[in-house]
Protein backbone atom coordinates (compact mmCIF):
# COMPACT_ATOMS: atom_id res chain seq x y z
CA UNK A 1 144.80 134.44 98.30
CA UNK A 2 146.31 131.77 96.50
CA UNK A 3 147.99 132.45 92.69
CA UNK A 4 146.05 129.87 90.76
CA UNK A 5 148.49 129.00 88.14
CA UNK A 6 147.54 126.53 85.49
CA UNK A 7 151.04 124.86 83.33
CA UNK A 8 150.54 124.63 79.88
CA UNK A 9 150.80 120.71 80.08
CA UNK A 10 147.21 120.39 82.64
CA UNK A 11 145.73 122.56 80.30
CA UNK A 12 145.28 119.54 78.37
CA UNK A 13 145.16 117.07 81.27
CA UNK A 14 141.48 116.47 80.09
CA UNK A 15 142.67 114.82 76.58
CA UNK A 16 144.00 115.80 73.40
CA UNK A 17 143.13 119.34 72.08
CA UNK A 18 140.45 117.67 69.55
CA UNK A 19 138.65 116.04 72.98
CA UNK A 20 135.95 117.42 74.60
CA UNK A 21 134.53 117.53 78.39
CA UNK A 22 131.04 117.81 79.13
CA UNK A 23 130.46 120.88 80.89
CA UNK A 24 126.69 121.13 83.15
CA UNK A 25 125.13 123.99 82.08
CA UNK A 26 121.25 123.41 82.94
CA UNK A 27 121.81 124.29 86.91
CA UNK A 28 118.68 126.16 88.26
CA UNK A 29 119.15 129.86 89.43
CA UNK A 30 120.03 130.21 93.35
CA UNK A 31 117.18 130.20 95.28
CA UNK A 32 115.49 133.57 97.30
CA UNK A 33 116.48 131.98 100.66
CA UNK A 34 120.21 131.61 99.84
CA UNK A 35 119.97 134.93 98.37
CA UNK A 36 118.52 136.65 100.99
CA UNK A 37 120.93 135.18 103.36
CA UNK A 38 123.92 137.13 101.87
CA UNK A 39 124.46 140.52 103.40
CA UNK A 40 122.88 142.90 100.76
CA UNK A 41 125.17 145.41 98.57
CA UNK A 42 124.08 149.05 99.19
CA UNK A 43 124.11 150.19 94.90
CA UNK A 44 124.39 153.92 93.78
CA UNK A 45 121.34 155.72 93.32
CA UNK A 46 119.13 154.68 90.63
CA UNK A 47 120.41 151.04 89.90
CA UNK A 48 118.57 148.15 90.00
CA UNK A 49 118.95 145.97 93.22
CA UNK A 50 121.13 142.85 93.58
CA UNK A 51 119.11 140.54 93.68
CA UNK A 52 121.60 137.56 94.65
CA UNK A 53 124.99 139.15 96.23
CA UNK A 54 126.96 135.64 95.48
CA UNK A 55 125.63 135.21 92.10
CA UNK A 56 125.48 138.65 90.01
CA UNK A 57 124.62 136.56 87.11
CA UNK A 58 121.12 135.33 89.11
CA UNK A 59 118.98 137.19 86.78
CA UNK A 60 120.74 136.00 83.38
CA UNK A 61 119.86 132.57 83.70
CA UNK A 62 118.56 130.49 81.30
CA UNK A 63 115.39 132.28 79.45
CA UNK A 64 115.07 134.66 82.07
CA UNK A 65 114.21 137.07 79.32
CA UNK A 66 112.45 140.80 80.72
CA UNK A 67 109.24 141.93 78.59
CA UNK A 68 110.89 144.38 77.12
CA UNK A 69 112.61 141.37 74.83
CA UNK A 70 109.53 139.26 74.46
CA UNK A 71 108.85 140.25 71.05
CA UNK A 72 112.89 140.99 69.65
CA UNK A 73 113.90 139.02 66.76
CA UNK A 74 115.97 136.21 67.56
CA UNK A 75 119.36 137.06 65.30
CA UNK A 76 123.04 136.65 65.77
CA UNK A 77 124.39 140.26 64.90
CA UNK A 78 128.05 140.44 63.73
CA UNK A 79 129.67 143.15 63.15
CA UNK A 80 132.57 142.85 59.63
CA UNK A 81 134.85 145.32 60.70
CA UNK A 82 137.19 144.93 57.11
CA UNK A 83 134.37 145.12 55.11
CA UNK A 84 131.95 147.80 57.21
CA UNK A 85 128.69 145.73 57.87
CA UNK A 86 126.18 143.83 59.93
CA UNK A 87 125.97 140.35 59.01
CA UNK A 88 122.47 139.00 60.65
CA UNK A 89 122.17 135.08 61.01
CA UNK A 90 118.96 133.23 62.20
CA UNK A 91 120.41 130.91 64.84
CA UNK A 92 117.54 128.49 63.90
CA UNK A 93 118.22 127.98 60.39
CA UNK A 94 122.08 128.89 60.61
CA UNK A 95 122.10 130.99 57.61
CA UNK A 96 122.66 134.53 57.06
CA UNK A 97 119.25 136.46 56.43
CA UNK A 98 120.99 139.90 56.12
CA UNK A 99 123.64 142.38 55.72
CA UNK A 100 123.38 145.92 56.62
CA UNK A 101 125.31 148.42 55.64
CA UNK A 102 126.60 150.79 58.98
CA UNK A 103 129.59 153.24 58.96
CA UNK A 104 133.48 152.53 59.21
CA UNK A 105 134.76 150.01 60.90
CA UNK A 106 132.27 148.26 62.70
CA UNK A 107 133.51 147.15 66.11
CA UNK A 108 130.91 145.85 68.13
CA UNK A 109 126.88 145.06 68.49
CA UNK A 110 125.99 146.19 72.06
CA UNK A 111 122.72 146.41 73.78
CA UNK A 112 121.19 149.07 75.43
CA UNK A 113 121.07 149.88 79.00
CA UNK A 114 117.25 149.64 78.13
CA UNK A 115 117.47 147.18 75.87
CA UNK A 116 115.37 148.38 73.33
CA UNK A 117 118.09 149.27 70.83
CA UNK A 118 121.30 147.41 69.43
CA UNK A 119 124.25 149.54 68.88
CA UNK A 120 126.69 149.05 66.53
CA UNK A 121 130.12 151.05 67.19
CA UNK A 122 131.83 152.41 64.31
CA UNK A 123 135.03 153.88 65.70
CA UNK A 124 136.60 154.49 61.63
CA UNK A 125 140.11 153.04 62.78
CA UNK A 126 142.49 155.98 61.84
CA UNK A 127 140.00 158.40 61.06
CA UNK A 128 137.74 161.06 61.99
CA UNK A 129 134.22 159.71 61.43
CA UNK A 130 133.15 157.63 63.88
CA UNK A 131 129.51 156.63 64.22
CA UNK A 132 126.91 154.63 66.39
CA UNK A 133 123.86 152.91 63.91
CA UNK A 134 121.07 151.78 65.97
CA UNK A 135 119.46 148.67 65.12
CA UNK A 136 115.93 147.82 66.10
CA UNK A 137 115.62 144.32 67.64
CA UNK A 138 111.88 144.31 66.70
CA UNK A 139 112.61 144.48 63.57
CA UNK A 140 116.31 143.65 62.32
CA UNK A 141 116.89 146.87 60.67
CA UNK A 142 119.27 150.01 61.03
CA UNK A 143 118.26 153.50 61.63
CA UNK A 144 120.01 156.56 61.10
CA UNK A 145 123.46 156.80 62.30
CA UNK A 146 124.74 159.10 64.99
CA UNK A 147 128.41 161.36 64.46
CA UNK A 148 130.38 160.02 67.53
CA UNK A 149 133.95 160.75 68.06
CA UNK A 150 136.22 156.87 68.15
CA UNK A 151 133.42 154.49 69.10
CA UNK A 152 135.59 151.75 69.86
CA UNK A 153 132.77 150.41 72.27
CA UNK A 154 130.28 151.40 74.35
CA UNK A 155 129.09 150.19 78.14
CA UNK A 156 126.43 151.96 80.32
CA UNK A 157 126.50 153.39 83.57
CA UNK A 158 124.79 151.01 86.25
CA UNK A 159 122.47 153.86 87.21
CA UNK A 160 121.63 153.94 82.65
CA UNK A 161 121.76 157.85 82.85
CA UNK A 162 125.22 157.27 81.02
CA UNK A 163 126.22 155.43 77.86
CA UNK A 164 130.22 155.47 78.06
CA UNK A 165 131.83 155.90 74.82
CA UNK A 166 135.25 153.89 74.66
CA UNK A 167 137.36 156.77 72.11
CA UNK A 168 140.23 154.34 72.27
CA UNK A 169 142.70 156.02 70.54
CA UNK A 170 141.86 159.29 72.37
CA UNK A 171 142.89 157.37 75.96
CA UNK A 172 139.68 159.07 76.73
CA UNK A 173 135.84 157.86 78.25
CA UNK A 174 133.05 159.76 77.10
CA UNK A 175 130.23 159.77 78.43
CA UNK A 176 126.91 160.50 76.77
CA UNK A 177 123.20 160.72 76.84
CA UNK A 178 121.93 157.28 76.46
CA UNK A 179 119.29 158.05 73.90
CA UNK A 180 120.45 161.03 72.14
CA UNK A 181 124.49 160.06 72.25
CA UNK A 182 125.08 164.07 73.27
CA UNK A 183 127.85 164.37 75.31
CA UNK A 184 127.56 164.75 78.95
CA UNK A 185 131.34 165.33 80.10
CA UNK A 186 134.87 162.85 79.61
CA UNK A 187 136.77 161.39 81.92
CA UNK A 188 140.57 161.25 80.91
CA UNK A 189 142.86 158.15 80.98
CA UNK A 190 146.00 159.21 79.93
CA UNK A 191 147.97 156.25 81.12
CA UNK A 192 145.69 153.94 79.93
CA UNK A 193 146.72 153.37 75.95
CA UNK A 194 144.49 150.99 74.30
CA UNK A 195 141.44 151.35 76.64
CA UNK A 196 138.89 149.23 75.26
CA UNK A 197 137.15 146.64 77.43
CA UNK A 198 135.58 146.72 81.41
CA UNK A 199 133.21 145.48 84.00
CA UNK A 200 131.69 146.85 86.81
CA UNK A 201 131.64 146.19 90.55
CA UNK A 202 128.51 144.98 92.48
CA UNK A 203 127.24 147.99 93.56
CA UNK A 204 128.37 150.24 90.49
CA UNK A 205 130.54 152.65 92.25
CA UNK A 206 133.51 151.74 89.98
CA UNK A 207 134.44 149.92 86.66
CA UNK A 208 138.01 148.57 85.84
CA UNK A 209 138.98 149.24 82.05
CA UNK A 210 141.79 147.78 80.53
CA UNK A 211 144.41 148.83 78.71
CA UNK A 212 145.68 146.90 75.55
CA UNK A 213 148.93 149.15 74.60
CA UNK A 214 150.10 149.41 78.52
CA UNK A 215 149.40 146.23 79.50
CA UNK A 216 147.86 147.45 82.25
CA UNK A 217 144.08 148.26 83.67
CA UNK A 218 142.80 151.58 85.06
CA UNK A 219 140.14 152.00 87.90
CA UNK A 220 137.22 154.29 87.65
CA UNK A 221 135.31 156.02 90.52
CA UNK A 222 132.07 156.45 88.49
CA UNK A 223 130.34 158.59 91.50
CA UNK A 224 133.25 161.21 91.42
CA UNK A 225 133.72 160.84 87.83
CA UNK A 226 138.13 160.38 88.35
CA UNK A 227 140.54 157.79 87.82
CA UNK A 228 141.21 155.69 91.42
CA UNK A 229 144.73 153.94 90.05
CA UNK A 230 146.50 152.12 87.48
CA UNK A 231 147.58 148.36 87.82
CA UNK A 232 150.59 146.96 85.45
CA UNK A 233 150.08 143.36 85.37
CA UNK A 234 152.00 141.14 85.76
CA UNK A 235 153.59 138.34 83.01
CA UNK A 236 153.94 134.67 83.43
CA UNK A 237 157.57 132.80 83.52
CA UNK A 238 155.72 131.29 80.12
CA UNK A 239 153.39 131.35 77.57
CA UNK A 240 152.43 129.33 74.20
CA UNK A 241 154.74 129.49 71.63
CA UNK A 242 153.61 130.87 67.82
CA UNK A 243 152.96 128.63 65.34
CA UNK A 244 151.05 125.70 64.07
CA UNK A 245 148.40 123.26 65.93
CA UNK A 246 150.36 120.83 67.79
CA UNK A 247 149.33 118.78 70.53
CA UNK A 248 150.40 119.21 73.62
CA UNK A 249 150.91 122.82 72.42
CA UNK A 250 154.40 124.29 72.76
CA UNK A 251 155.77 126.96 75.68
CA UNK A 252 158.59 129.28 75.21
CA UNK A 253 159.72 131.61 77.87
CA UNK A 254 157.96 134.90 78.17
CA UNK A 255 160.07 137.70 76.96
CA UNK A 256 157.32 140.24 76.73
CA UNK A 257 157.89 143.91 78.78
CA UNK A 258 154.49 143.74 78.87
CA UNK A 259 151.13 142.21 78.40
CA UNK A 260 148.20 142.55 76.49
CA UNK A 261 144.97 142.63 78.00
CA UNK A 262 141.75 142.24 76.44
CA UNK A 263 138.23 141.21 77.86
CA UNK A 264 137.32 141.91 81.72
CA UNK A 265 134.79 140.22 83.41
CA UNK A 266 133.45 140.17 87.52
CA UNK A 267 133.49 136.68 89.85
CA UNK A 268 129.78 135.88 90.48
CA UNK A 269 130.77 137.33 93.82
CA UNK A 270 131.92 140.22 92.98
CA UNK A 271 135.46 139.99 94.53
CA UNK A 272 137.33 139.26 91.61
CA UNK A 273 137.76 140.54 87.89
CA UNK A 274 138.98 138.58 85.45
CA UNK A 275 141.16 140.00 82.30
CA UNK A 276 141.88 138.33 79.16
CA UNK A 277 145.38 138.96 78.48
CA UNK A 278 146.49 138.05 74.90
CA UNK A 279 150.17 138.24 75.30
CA UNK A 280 149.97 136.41 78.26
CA UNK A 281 147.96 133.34 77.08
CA UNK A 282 145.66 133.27 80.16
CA UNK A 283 143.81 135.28 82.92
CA UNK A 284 144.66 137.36 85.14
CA UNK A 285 142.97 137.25 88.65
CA UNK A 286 142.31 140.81 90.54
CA UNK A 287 140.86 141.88 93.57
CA UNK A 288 139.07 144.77 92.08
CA UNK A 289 138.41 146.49 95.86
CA UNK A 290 142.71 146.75 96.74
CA UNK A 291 143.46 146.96 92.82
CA UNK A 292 145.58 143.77 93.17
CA UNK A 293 146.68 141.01 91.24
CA UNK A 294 146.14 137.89 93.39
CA UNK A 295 146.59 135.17 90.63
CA UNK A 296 146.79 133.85 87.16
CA UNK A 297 145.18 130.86 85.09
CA UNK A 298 146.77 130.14 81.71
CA UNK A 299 144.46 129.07 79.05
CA UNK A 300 144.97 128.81 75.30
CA UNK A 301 147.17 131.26 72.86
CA UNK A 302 145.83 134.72 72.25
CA UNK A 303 143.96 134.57 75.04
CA UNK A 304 140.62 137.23 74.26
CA UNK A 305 137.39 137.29 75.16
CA UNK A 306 135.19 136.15 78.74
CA UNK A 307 131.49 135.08 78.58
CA UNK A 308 130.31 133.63 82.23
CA UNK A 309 128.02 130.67 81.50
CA UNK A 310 124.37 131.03 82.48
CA UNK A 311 124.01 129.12 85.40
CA UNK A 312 127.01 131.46 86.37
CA UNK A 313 129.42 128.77 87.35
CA UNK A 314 131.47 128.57 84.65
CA UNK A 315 133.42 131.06 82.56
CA UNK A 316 134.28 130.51 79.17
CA UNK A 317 137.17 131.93 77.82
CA UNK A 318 138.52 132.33 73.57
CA UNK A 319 141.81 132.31 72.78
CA UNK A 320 142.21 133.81 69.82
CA UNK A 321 145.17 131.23 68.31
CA UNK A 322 148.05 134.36 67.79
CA UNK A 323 149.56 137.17 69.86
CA UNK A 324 149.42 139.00 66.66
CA UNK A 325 146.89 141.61 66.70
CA UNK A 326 146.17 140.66 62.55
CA UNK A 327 146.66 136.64 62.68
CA UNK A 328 146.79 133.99 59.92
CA UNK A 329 143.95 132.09 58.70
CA UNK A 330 143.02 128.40 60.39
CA UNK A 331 145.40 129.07 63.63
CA UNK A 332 145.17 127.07 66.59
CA UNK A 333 142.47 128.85 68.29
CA UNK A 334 140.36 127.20 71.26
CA UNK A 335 137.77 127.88 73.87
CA UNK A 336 138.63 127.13 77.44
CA UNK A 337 136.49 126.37 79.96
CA UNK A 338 137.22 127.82 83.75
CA UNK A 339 134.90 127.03 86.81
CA UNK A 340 134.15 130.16 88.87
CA UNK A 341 134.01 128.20 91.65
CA UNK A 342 137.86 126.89 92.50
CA UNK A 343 139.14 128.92 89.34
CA UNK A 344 140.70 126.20 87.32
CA UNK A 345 140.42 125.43 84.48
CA UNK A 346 138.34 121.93 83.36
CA UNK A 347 137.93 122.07 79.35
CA UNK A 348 139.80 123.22 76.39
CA UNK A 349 137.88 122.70 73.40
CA UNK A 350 139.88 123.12 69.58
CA UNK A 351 138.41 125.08 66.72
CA UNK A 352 137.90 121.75 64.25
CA UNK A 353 140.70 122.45 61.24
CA UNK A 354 141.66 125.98 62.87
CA UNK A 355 140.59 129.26 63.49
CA UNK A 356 140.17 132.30 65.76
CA UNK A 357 137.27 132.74 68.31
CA UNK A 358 137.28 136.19 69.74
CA UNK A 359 134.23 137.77 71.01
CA UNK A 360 130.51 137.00 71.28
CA UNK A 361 128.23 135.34 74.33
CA UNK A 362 125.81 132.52 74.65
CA UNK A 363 122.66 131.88 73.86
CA UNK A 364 119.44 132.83 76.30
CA UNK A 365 118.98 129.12 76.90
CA UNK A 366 122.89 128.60 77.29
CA UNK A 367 123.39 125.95 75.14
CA UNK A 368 125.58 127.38 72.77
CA UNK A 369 128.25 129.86 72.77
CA UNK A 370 128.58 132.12 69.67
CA UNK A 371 132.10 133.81 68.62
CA UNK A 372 133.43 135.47 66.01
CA UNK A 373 135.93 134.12 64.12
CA UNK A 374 138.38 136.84 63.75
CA UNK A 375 140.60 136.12 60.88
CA UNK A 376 138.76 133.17 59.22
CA UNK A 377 135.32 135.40 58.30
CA UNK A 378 133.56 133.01 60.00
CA UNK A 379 131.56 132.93 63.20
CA UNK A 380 131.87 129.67 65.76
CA UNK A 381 128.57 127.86 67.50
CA UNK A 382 129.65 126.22 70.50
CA UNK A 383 127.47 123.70 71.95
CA UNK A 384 128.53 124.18 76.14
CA UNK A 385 127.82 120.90 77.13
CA UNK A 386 130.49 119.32 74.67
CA UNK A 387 132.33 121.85 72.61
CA UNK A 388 131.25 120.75 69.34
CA UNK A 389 131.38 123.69 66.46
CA UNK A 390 129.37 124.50 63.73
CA UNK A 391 130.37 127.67 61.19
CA UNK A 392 128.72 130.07 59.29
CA UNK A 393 130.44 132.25 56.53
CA UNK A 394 130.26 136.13 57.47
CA UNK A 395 131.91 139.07 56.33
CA UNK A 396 135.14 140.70 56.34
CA UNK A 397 137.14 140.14 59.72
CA UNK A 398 134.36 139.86 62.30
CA UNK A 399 134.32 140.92 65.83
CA UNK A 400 131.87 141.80 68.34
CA UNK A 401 128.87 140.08 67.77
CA UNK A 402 125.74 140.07 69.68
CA UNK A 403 123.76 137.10 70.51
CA UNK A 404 119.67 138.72 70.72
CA UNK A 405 117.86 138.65 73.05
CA UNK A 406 119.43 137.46 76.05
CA UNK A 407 118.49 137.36 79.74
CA UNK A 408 118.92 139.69 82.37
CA UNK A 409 117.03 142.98 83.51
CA UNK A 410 119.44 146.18 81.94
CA UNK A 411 122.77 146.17 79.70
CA UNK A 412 125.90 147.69 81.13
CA UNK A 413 126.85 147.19 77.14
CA UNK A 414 129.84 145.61 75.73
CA UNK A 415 128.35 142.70 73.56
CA UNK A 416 125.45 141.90 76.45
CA UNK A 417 127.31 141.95 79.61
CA UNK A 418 123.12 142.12 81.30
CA UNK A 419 122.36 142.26 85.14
């Protein structure tokens, strides 16, 4: 395949980095006929069917909400990890209608496999008391806290019998009881330092986690519970230089050893995962079956988190503003837009008067696209079909928020990456 390779200058070949491009978001899901056309993906026992093998985002559309969610309140859940709570917003007024007080270091909201509970990792950065606090969607509120060793974050097994614990600093995935967080059995990853975020291919055999401290991801056979490989990615000629908002941005030659990879997300398709790379300021393109890289888009500075849009033709993409892991106040962070489609990139939209988008998701209706703002204490609404913001004032460095509820039929976890 072909290295898609974006230069720093076409990033902005749209406008200036205050402009905005009008992205469609309001496309209708694909239709049974083209669906059942594709040749169907044989899953492990005891996952849900794909429904649409060229779009595994088919059943996230646009208020395609499952009963189980009917009745959930609708909040914005972000998680304060310097100052160790919940803030809750009401997306309809904008304001925050609640605080709640979980364990140390709060890292991120996720949903349930089930999705009938919200929880919120608490992996106590440098300590020994990690915790998971449910939170009831029916109701807003916390219930009692479960002892869990490094909660960094948490995903699900496609088949739900597992909820994988992300111990981070242990270089370790364990995985528990879904319900009960008891452990189950651990899967090592000792080259994988930093292991943090992943996705999961179509039919769930395998996830690819990556690896922040190696710059590099890891591949897990989930059916015989081992590690398949390690891939080092590879670094661009250049990246976006530190410093202040300028427009066009400034490059400097790359003189990283290695990158910094963040988010991971799958191609509607399935043939390609995409991983945030923060060091790297842009994406880098896999084939997840060889455990390949086959190309690279550059996107914005401290380049973070992936949320795929809901008609699942677009991915957006925050860039964090830094590749300092603890950034300055009011950087020049942004939100680029890629299409799925011909993977390039066709908006970059500017946090108004700076700031640092890092991770979140849109809206069930797709309008909007929620982040946390990491080092402002502040938390970003997006509007998707111009890139206009709107803040709201949260807590003390926030990061993984949850937008509830949100479409799709069971969680594989992170912040609601739903199938």
């Amino acid at each position: 395949m072909k290295a898609f390779f974006v230069p720093a200058l076409a990033v902005l070949a749209f406008g200036t980095l205050g402009a905005s491009y009008v992205v469609g978001q309001s496309q209708p899901p694909a239709s049974s006929s083209a669906a059942s056309s594709a040749t169907p993906i044989t899953t492990v026992p005891g996952m849900p069917p794909v429904i649409d093998p060229r779009n595994v985002y088919s059943e996230t559309a646009a208020n395609r909400l499952s009963a189980v969610v009917k009745d959930h309140l609708q909040r914005v859940y972000v998680p304060n990890l310097r100052s160790n709570n919940v803030s809750v917003i009401d997306p309809a007024t904008m304001k925050v209608v609640d605080t709640l007080k979980v364990g140390m270091s709060p890292q991120h909201v996720v949903p349930s496999w089930d999705l009938k509970t919200l929880w919120v990792a608490n992996n106590a950065e440098g300590r020994h008391d990690g915790s998971l606090t449910p939170i009831d969607p029916l109701t807003g509120k916390t219930g009692k806290s479960v002892k869990v060793d490094d909660p960094y974050n948490i995903y699900f097994t496609p088949d739900g019998k597992s909820a994988i614990v992300v111990a981070e600093a242990r270089k370790r995935l364990d995985f528990r009881d879904p319900q009960t967080m008891e452990m189950q059995y651990s899967i090592a990853t000792p080259r994988c330092g930093g292991i943090n975020h992943a996705d999961f291919s179509l039919d769930g055999r395998y996830a690819i986690f990556t690896c922040e401290f190696d710059g590099t991801v890891a591949k897990i056979d989930l059916v015989d519970r081992k590690v398949l490989g390690y891939l080092k990615l590879s670094l661009p000629k250049t990246r976006f230089k530190e410093g202040t908002r300028s427009d066009p941005p400034a490059t400097e030659i790359c003189t990283s050893s290695k990158g910094m990879p963040q988010d991971i997300r799958i191609s509607p398709d399935g043939k390609h995962f995409y991983v945030a790379d923060m060091d790297a300021d842009g994406v880098h393109v896999l084939d997840g079956e060889s455990l390949k890289e086959v190309g690279f888009i550059q996107t914005g500075l401290g380049t973070h988190g992936l949320y795929p849009s809901r008609d699942g033709k677009r991915l957006y993409v925050a860039n964090r503003g830094t590749h300092k892991i603890h950034g300055k106040r009011d950087g020049p962070g942004a939100v680029t837009v890629i299409d799925f489609a011909t993977e390039k990139v066709v908006a970059n939209w500017a946090i108004p008067d700076g700031g640092s988008p890092d991770m979140g998701n849109v809206s069930a209706d797709g309008k909007w696209l929620w982040l946390s703002g990491r080092y402002d204490d502040e938390v970003y609404r997006i509007d998707t079909s111009s890139g206009a913001v709107e803040k709201v004032k949260v807590g003390g460095e926030p990061h993984g928020l949850t937008v509830w509820p949100q479409p799709g039929r069971y969680s594989l976890g992170h912040t609601g990456n739903l199938r």
